[in-house]
C-alpha atoms as a PDB file:
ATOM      1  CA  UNK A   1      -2.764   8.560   0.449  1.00  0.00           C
ATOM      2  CA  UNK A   2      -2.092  10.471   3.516  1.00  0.00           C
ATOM      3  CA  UNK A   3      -0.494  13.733   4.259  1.00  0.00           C
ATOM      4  CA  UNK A   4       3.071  12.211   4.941  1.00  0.00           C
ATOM      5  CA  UNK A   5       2.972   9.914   2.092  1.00  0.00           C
ATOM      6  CA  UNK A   6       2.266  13.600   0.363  1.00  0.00           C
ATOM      7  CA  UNK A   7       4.790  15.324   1.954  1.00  0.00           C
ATOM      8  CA  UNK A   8       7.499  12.958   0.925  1.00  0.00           C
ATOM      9  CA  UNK A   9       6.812  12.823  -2.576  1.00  0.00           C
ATOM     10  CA  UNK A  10       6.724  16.671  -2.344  1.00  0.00           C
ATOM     11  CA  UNK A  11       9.860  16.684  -1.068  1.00  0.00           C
ATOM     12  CA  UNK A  12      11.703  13.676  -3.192  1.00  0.00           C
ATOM     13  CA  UNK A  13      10.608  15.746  -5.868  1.00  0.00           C
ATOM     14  CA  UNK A  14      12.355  18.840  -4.833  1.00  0.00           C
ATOM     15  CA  UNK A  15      15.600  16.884  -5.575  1.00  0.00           C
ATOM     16  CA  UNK A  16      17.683  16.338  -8.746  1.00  0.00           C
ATOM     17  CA  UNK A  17      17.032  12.633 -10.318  1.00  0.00           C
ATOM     18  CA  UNK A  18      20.083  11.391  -9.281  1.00  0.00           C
ATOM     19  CA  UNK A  19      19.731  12.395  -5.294  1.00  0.00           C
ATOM     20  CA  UNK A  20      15.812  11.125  -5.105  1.00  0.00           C
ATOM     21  CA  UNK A  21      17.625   7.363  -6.242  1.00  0.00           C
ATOM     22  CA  UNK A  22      19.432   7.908  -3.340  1.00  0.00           C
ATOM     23  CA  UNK A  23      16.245   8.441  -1.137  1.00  0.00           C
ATOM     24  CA  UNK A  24      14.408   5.710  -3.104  1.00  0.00           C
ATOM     25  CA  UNK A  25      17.114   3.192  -1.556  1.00  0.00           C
ATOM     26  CA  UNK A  26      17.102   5.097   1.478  1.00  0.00           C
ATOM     27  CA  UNK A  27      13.205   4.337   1.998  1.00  0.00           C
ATOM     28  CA  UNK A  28      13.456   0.466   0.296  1.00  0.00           C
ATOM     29  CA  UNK A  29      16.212   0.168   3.577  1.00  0.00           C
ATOM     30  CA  UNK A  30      13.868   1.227   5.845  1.00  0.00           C
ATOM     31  CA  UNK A  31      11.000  -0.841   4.980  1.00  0.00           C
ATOM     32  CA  UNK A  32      12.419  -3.588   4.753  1.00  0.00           C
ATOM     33  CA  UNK A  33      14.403  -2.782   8.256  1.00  0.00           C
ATOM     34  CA  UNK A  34      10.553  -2.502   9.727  1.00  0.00           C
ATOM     35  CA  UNK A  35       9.322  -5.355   7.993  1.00  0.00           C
ATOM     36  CA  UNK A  36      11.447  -7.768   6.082  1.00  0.00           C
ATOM     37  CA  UNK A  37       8.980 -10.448   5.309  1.00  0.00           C
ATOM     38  CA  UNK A  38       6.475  -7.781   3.893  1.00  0.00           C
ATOM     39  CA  UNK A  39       4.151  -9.498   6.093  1.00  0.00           C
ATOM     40  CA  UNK A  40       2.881  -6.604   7.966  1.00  0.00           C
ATOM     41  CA  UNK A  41      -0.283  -4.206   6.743  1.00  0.00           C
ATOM     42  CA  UNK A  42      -0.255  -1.132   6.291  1.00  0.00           C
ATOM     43  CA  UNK A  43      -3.180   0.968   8.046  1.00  0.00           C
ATOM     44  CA  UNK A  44      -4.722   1.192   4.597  1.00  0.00           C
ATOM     45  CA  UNK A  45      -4.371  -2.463   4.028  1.00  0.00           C
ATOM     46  CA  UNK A  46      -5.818  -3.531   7.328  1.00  0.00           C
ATOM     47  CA  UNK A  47      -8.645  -1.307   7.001  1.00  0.00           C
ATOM     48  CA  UNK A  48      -9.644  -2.681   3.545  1.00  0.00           C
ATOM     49  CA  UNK A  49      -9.154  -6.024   4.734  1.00  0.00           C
ATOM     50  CA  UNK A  50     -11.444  -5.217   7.409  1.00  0.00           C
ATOM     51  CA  UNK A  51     -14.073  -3.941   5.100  1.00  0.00           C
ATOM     52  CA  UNK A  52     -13.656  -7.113   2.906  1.00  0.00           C
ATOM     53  CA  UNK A  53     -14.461  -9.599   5.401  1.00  0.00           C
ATOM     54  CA  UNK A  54     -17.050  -7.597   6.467  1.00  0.00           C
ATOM     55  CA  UNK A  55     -18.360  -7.579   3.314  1.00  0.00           C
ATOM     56  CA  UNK A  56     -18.417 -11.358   3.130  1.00  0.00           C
ATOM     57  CA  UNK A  57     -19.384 -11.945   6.706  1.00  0.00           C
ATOM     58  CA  UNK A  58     -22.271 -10.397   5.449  1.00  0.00           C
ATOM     59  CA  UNK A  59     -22.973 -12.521   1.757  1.00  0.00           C
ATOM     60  CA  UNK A  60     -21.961  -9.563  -0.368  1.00  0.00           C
ATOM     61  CA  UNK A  61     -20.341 -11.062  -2.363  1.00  0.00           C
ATOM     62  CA  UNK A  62     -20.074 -11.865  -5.811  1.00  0.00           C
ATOM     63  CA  UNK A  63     -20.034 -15.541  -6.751  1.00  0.00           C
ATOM     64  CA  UNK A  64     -17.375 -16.890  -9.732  1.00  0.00           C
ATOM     65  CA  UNK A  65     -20.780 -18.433 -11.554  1.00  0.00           C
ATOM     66  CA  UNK A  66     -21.724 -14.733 -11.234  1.00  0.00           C
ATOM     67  CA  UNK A  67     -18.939 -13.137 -13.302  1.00  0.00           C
ATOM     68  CA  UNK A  68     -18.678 -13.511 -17.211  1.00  0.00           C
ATOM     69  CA  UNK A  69     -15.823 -13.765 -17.360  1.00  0.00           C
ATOM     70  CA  UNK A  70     -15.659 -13.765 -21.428  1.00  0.00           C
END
């Protein structure tokens, strides 16, 4: 989590319940005014999906026959 992400929960949690519902729906707006198809990464996302096809660029991996999956 980064320092932002931080600072806004600090803050929403300054305010009374009914005021950080207001703020809650305040933030949903905004996402979904940046990115309505939830089809963009964040830069936490991209980086782990970076790392993951790395990962399997380079065969390490785990295989299903691997995993018991019992």
């Amino acid at each position: 989590m980064n320092a932002i992400t931080k600072e806004a929960i600090n803050l929403m949690e300054i305010l009374p319940e009914s005021e950080q519902n207001i703020a809650l729906a305040f933030i949903k707006k905004l996402v979904l005014a940046w990115d309505p198809d939830f089809t963009k990464l964040t830069l936490t996302e991209k980086r782990e999906l970076e790392d993951a096809d790395a990962e399997i660029r380079k065969g390490e991996t785990v295989s299903h026959e691997e995993i018991d999956w019992e």
